[in-house]
Protein backbone atom coordinates (compact mmCIF):
# COMPACT_ATOMS: atom_id res chain seq x y z
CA UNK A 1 15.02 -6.58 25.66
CA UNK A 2 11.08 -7.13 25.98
CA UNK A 3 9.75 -9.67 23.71
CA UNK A 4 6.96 -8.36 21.33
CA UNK A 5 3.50 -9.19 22.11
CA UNK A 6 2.20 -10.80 19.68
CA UNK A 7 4.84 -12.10 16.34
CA UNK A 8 4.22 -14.16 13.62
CA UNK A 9 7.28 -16.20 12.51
CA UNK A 10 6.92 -17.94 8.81
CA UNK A 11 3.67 -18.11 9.35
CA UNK A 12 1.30 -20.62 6.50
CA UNK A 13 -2.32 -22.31 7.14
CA UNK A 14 -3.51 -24.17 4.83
CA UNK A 15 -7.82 -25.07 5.22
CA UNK A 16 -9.32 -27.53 2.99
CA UNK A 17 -6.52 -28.01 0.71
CA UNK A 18 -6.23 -24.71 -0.10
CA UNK A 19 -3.58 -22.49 1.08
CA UNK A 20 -5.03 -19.44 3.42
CA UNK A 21 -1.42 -17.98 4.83
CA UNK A 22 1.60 -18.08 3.13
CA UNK A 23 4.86 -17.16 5.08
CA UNK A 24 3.65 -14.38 6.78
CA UNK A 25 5.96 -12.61 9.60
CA UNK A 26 5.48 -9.93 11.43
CA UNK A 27 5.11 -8.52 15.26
CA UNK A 28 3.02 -6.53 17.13
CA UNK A 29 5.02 -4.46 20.56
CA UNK A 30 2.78 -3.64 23.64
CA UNK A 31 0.91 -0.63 23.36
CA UNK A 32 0.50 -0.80 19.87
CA UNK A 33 -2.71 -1.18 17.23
CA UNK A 34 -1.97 -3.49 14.38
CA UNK A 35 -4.69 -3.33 11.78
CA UNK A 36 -5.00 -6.03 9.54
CA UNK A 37 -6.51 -5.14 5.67
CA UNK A 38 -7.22 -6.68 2.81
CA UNK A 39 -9.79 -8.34 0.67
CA UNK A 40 -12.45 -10.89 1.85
CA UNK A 41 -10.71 -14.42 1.73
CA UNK A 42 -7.11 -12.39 2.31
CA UNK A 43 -6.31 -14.47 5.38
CA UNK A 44 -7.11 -11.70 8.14
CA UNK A 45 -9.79 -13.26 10.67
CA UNK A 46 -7.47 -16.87 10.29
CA UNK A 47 -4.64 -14.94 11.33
CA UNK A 48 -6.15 -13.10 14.08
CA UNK A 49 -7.05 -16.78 15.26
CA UNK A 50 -3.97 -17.75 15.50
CA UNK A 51 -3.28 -15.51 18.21
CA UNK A 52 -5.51 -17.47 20.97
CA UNK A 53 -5.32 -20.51 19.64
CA UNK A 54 -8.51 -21.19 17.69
CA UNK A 55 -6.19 -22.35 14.92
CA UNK A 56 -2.41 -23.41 14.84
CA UNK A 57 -0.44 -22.90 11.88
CA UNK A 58 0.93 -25.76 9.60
CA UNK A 59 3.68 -24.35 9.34
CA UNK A 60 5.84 -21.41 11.61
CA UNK A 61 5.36 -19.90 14.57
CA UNK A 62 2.79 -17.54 16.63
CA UNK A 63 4.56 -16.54 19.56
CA UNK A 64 2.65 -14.35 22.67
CA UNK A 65 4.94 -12.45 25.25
CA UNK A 66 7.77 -14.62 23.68
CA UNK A 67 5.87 -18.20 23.91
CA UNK A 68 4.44 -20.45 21.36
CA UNK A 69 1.15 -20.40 21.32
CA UNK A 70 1.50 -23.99 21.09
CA UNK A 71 3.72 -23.89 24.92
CA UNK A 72 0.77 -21.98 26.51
CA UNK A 73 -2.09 -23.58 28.41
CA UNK A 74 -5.09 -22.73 25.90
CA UNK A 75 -7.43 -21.82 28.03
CA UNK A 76 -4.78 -19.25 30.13
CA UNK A 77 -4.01 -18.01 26.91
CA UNK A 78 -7.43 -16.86 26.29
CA UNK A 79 -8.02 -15.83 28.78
CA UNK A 80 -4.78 -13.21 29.23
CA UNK A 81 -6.24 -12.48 25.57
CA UNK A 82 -9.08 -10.07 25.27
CA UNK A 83 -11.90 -10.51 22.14
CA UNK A 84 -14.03 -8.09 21.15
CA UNK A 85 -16.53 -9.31 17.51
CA UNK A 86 -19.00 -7.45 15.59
CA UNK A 87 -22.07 -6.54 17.44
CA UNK A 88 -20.15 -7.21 20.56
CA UNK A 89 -21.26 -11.30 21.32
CA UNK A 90 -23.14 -10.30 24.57
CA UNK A 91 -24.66 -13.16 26.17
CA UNK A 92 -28.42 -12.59 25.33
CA UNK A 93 -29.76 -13.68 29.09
CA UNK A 94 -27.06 -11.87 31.19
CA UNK A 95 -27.47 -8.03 32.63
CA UNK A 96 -24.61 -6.13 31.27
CA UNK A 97 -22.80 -6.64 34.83
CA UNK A 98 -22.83 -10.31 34.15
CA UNK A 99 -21.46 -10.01 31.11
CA UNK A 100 -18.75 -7.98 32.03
CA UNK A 101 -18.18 -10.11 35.09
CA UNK A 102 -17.50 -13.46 33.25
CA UNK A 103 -14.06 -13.99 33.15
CA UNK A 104 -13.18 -12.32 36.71
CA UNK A 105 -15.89 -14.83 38.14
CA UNK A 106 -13.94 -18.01 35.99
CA UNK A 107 -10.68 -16.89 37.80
CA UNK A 108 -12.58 -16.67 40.71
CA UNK A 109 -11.82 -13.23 41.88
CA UNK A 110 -13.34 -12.30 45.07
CA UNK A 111 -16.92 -10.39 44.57
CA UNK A 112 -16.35 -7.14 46.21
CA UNK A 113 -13.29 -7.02 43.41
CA UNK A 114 -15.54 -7.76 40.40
CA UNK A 115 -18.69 -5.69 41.39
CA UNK A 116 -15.69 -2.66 41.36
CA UNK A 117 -13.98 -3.74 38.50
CA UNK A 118 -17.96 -3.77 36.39
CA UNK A 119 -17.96 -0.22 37.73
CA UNK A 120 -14.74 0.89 36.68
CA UNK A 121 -14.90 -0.37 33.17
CA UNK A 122 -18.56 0.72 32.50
CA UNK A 123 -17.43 3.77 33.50
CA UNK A 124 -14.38 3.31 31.05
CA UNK A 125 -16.28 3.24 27.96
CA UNK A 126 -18.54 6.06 29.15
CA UNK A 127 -21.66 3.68 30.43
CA UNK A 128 -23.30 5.30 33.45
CA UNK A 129 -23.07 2.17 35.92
CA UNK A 130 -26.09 2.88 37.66
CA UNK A 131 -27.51 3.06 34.65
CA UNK A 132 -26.53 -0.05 32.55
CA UNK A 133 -25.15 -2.25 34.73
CA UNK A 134 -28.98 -4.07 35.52
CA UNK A 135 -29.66 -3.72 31.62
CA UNK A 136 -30.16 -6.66 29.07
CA UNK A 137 -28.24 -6.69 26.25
CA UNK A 138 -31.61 -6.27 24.37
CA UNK A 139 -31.39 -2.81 26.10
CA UNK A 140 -28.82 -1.18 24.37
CA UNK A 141 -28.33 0.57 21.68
CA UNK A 142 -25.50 -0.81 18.80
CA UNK A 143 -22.98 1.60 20.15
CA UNK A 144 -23.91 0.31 23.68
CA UNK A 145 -23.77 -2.70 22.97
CA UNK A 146 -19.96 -2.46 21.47
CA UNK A 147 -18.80 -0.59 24.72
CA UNK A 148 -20.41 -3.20 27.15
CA UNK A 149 -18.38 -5.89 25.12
CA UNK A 150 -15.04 -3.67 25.09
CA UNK A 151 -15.52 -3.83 28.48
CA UNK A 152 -16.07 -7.33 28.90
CA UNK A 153 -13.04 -7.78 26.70
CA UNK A 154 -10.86 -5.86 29.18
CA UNK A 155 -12.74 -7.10 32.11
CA UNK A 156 -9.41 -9.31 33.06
CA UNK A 157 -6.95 -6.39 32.58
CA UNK A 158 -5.59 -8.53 29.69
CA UNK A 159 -2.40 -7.35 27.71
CA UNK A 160 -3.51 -8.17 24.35
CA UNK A 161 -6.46 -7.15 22.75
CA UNK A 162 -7.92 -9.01 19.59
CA UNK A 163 -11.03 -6.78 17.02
CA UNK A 164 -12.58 -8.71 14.84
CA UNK A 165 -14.73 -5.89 12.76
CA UNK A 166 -15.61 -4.49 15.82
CA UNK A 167 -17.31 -1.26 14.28
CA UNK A 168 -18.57 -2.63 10.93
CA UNK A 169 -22.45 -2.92 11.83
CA UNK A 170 -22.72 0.67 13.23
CA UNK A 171 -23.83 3.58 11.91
CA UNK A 172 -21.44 6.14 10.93
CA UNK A 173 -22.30 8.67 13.39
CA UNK A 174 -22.09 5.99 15.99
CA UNK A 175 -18.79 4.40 14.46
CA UNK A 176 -16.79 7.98 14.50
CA UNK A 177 -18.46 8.38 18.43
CA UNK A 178 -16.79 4.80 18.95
CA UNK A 179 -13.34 5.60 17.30
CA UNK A 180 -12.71 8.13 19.61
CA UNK A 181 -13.55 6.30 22.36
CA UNK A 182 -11.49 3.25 21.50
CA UNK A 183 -8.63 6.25 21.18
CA UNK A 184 -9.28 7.78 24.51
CA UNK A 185 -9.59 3.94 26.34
CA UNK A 186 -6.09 3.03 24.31
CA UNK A 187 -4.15 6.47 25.25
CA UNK A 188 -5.59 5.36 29.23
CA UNK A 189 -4.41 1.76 28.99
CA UNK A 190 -1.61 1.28 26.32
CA UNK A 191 -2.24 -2.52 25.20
CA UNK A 192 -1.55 -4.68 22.55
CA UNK A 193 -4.50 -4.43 19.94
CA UNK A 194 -4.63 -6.49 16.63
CA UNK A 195 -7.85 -4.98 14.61
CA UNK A 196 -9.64 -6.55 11.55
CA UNK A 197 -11.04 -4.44 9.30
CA UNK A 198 -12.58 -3.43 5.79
CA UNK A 199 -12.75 0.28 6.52
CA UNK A 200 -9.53 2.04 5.28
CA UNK A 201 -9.91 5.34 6.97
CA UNK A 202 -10.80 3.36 10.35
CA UNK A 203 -7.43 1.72 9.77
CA UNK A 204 -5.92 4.78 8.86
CA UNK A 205 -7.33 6.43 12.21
CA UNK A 206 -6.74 3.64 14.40
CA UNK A 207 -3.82 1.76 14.30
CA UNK A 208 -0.20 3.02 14.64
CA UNK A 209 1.30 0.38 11.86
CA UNK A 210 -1.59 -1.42 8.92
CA UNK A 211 -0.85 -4.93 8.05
CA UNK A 212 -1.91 -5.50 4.15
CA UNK A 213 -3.11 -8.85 3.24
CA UNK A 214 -3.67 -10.13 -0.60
CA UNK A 215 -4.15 -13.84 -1.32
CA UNK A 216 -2.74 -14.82 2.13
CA UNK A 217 0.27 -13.10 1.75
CA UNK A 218 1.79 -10.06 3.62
CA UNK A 219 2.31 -7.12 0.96
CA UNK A 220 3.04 -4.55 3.18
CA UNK A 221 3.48 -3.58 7.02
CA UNK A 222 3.76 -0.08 7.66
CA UNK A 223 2.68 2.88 9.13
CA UNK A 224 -0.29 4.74 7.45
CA UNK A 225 0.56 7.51 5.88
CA UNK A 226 3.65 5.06 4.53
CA UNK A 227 0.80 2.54 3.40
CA UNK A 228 -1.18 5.20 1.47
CA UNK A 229 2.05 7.07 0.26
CA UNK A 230 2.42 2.97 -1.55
CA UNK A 231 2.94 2.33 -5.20
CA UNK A 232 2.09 -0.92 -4.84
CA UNK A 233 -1.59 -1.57 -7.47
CA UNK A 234 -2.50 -4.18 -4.90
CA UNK A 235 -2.25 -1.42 -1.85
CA UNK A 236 -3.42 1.62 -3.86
CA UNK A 237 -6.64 -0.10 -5.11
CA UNK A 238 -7.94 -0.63 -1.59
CA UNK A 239 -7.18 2.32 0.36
CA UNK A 240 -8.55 4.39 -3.01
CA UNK A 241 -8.98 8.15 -2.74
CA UNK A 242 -7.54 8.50 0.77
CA UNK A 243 -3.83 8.31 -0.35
CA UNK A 244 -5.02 12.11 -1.47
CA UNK A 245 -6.45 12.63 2.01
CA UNK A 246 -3.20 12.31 4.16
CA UNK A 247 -5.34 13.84 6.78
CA UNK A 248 -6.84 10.70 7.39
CA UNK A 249 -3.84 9.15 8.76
CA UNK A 250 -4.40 12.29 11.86
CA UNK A 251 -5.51 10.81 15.10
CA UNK A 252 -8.56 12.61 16.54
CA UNK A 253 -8.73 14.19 19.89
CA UNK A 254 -10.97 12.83 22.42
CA UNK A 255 -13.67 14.71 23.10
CA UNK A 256 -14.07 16.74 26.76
CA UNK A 257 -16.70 15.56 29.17
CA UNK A 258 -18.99 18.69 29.20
């Protein structure tokens, strides 16, 4: 039986005295997208930094493809482990090709390989390659900017994909253009994605189970239209007036290329 991708086994951090996780357990399969929710301060960015290794736990286990994080090599761990933050975290003085290229060029992949694998992923996330690869990051557009970094997440081909609020500067006209990208990229490549986010209908959209977070502790781990069916005051009083919109929970088609 395959191990899960990501699981969280008992998991509590404690910063500064103060505890931010308490016994939290739960797993994430491949092909999956986990969104995490909750509050500010709920313990969702520490425990999506568990995953790679910016933090260990004080207590429990994080375990990756069936390892501790605490067996595997950090830096091959993070490097198997795709990020992707808010306003993507492009370096400022490298084309958008150079970007992308980082991590192929670190493992040393030959350069025929990574000048096809900038094209294929531009191309991916619906960037014309002759077009952006020779752009700065100063260049592009929000929205741009977020696909040249989802692309520099994936550059690797890593199985597990971490969001960090990926969407939460953007527009909403950009943002829904975006969701149904990240759809149409997920439905072509099937990994392991843990999301972080305040938007409740992006979780709703998104993600095939919603982690719930209050205080550090793990109130509920379900799928979303199980989430906003939830009698639970803590649950109900985030996700608000969509538990009467069950359509949100609907995944959206990908649009044609016209």
């Amino acid at each position: 039986m395959a191990h899960p991708a990501v699981q969280f086994v008992d998991v509590s951090v404690s910063r500064g005295g103060r505890g931010v996780l308490h016994g939290v357990s739960l797993s994430v399969a491949a092909g999956q997208t986990l969104a995490l929710v909750g509050r500010s301060g709920s313990g969702k960015t520490t425990l999506l930094r568990l995953v790679n290794r910016l933090l260990d736990p004080d207590r429990g286990e994080v375990l990756v493809d069936g390892l501790s994080t605490r067996a595997w090599n950090a830096v091959e761990l993070r490097r198997r482990t795709g990020y992707v933050i808010q306003d993507a975290g492009l370096f400022p003085h490298v084309t958008v090709a150079g970007n992308i290229a980082t991590v192929p060029r670190l493992l040393e992949w030959p350069a025929a390989r990574v000048e096809a694998r900038v094209d294929e992923l531009l191309t991916l996330v619906d960037l014309d390659p002759a077009v952006f690869r020779g752009r700065w990051p100063d260049e592009l557009s929000g929205g741009q900017r977020q696909r040249a970094g989802l692309a520099r997440a994936l550059a690797a081909d890593p199985p597990l994909l971490l969001m960090d609020e990926p969407f939460g500067a953007l527009d909403p006209i950009t943002k829904g253009e975006l969701h149904v990208e990240f759809q149409r990229v997920q439905q072509t490549l099937h990994r392991a994605i843990i999301l972080v986010t305040h938007d409740m209908a992006e979780a709703c959209l998104l993600a095939d189970q919603i982690a719930v977070l209050h205080e550090g502790e793990l109130i509920a781990c379900e799928t979303p239209a199980n989430v906003l069916a939830s009698h639970d005051s803590r649950v109900t009083s985030l996700f608000g007036k969509l538990r009467l919109k069950p359509e949100a929970t609907q995944q959206a088609t990908p649009r044609g290329r016209e």
